[in-house]
Protein backbone atom coordinates (compact mmCIF):
# COMPACT_ATOMS: atom_id res chain seq x y z
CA UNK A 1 0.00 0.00 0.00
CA UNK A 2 1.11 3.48 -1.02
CA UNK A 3 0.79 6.59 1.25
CA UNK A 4 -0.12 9.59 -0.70
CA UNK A 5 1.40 12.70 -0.40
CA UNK A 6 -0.41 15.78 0.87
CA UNK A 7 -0.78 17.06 -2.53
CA UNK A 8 -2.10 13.86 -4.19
CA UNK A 9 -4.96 13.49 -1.50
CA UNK A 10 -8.33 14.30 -3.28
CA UNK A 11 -10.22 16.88 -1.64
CA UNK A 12 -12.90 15.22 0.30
CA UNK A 13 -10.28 12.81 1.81
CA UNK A 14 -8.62 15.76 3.80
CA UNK A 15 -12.25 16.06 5.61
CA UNK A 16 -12.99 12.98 5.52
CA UNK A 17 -9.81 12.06 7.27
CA UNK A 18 -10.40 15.55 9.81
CA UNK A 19 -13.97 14.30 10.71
CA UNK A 20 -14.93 10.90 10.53
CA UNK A 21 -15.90 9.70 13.67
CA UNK A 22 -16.69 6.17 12.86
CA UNK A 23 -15.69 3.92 9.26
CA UNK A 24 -18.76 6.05 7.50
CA UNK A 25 -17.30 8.64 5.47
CA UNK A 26 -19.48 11.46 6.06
CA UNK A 27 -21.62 13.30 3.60
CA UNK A 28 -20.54 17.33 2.35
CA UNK A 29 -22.95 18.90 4.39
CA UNK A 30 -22.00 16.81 7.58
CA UNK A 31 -18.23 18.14 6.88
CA UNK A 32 -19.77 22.05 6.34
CA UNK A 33 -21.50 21.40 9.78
CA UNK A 34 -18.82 20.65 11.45
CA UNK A 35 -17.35 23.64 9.96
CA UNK A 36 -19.44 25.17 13.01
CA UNK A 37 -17.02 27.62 15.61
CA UNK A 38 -14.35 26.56 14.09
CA UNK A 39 -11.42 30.05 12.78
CA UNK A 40 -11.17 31.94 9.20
CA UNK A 41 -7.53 32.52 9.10
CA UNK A 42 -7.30 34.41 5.56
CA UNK A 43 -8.88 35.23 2.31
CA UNK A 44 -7.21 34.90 -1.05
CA UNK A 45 -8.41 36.65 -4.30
CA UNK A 46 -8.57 33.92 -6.90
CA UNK A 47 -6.69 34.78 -10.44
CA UNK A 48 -7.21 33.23 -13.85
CA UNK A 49 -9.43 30.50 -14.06
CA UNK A 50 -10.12 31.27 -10.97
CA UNK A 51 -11.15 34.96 -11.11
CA UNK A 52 -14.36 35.91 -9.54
CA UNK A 53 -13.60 33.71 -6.45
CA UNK A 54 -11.55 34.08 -3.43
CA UNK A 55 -10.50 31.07 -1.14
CA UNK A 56 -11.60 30.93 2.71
CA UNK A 57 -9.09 29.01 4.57
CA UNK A 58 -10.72 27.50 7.72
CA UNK A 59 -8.55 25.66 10.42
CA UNK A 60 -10.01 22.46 10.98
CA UNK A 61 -10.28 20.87 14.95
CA UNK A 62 -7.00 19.03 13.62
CA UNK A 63 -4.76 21.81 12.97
CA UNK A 64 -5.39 21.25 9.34
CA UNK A 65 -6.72 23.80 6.83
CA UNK A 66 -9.71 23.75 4.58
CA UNK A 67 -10.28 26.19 1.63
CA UNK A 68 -13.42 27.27 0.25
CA UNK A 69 -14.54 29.02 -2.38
CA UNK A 70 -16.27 31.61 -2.01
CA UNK A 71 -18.10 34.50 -4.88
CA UNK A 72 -16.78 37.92 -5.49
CA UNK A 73 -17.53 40.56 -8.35
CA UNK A 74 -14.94 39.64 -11.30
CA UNK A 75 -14.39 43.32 -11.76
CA UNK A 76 -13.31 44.56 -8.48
CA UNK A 77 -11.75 42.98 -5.48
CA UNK A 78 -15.43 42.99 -3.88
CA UNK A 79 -16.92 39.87 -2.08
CA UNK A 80 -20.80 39.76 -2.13
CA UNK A 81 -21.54 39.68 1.73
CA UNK A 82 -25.37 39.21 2.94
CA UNK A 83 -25.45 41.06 6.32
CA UNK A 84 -27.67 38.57 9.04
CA UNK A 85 -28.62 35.69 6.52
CA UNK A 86 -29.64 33.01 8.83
CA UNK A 87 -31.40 29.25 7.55
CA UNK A 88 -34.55 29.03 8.93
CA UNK A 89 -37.33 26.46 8.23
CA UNK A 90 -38.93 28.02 5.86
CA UNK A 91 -34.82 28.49 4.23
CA UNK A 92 -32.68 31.62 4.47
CA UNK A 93 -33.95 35.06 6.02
CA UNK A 94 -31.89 38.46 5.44
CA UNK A 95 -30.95 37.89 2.02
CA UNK A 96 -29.88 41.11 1.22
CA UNK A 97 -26.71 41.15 -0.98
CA UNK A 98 -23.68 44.03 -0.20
CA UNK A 99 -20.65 44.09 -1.79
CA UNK A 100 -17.37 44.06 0.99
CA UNK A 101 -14.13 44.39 -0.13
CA UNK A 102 -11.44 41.68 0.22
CA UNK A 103 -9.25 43.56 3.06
CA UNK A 104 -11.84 44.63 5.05
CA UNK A 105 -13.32 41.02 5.73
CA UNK A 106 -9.43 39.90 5.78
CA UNK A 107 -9.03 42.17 8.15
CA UNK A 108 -11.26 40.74 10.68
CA UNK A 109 -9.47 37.66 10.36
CA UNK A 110 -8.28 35.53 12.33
CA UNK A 111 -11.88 37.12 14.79
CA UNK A 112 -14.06 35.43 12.62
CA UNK A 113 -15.47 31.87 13.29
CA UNK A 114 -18.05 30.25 11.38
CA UNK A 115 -21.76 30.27 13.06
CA UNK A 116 -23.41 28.52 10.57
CA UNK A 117 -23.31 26.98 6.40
CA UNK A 118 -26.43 27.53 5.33
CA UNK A 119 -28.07 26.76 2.10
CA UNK A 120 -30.64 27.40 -0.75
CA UNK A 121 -32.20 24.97 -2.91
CA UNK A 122 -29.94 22.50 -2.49
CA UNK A 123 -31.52 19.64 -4.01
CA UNK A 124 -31.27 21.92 -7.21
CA UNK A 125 -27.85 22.05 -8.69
CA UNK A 126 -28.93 25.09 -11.23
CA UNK A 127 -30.56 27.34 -8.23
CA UNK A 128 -28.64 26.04 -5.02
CA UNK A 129 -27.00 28.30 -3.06
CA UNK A 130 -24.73 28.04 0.09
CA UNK A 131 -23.29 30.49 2.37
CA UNK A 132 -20.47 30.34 5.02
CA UNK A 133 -22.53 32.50 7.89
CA UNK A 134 -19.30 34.54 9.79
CA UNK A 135 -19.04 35.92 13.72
CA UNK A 136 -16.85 38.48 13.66
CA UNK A 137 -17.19 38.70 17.87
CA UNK A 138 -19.62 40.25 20.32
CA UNK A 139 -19.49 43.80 18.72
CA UNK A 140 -20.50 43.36 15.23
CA UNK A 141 -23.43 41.67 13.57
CA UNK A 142 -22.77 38.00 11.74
CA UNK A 143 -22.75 37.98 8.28
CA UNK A 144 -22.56 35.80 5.48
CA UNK A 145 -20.67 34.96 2.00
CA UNK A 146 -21.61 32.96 -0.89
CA UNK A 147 -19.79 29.92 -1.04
CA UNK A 148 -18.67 29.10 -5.04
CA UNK A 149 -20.79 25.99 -6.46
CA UNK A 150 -19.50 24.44 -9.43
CA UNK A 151 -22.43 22.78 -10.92
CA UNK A 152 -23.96 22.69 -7.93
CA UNK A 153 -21.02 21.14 -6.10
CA UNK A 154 -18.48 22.87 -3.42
CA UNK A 155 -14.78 22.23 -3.74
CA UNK A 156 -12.78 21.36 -0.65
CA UNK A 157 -8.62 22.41 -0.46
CA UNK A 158 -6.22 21.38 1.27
CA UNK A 159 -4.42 24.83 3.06
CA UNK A 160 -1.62 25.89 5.42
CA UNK A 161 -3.22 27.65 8.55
């Protein structure tokens, strides 16, 4: 048996790996759940094929990073930010959509921690939505950003915290 490298891992296995409690690999949205409380250490614009997109790096309860993608204007260094978006039952309240830029949310960083992923339509790959719901700390309002789906599917990274 071969050990893979860090770089040849795919990217669910570094989650997979991170959470699994038991020899069931957990879904995507059990890995974004246990996202939950856990530090945003930086943002990164994305360039070339990834323009329009920044990465989110996330340390994981292991010491380990996670990146997400997350949407930003193409022209402008701007991420879209939705100021109190919450999932309720009925789905996601406050959807109001600002645009941030990058250094001002990087800023905050490494204050924030993740409250929440919530998510739109997700049993609809052409309308679903998620968002990565941020705590900056006890004096400012959470917030949220728009995490990148690709066809209706989120891309895990493996990152240096």
């Amino acid at each position: 048996m071969t050990r893979k490298s860090k770089s040849q891992r795919s990217n669910t296995e570094l989650g997979q790996k991170a959470y699994a409690a038991d020899s069931n690999s957990p879904s995507t949205t059990e890995l974004l759940q246990n996202l939950e409380g856990q530090p945003v250490h930086r943002l990164s614009e994305g360039t070339g094929e990834h323009a329009g997109t920044a990465l989110i790096a996330i340390e994981l309860p292991t010491g380990e990073g996670l990146g997400l993608q997350v949407c930003m204007d193409k022209k402008t260094d701007e991420l879209f930010c939705y100021p109190d978006v919450v999932e309720t039952e009925d789905g996601l309240s406050g959807g109001r959509r600002e645009k941030e830029s990058i250094d001002a949310i990087e800023n905050l960083c490494p204050d924030l921690t993740v409250s929440e992923v919530a998510h739109k339509d997700i049993m609809s790959p052409a309308e679903a939505q998620a968002f990565l719901v941020l705590n900056p700390d006890e004096r400012e309002d959470q917030f949220a950003l728009e995490l990148f789906l690709d066809d209706g599917k989120l891309n895990f990274f493996a990152v240096d915290v």
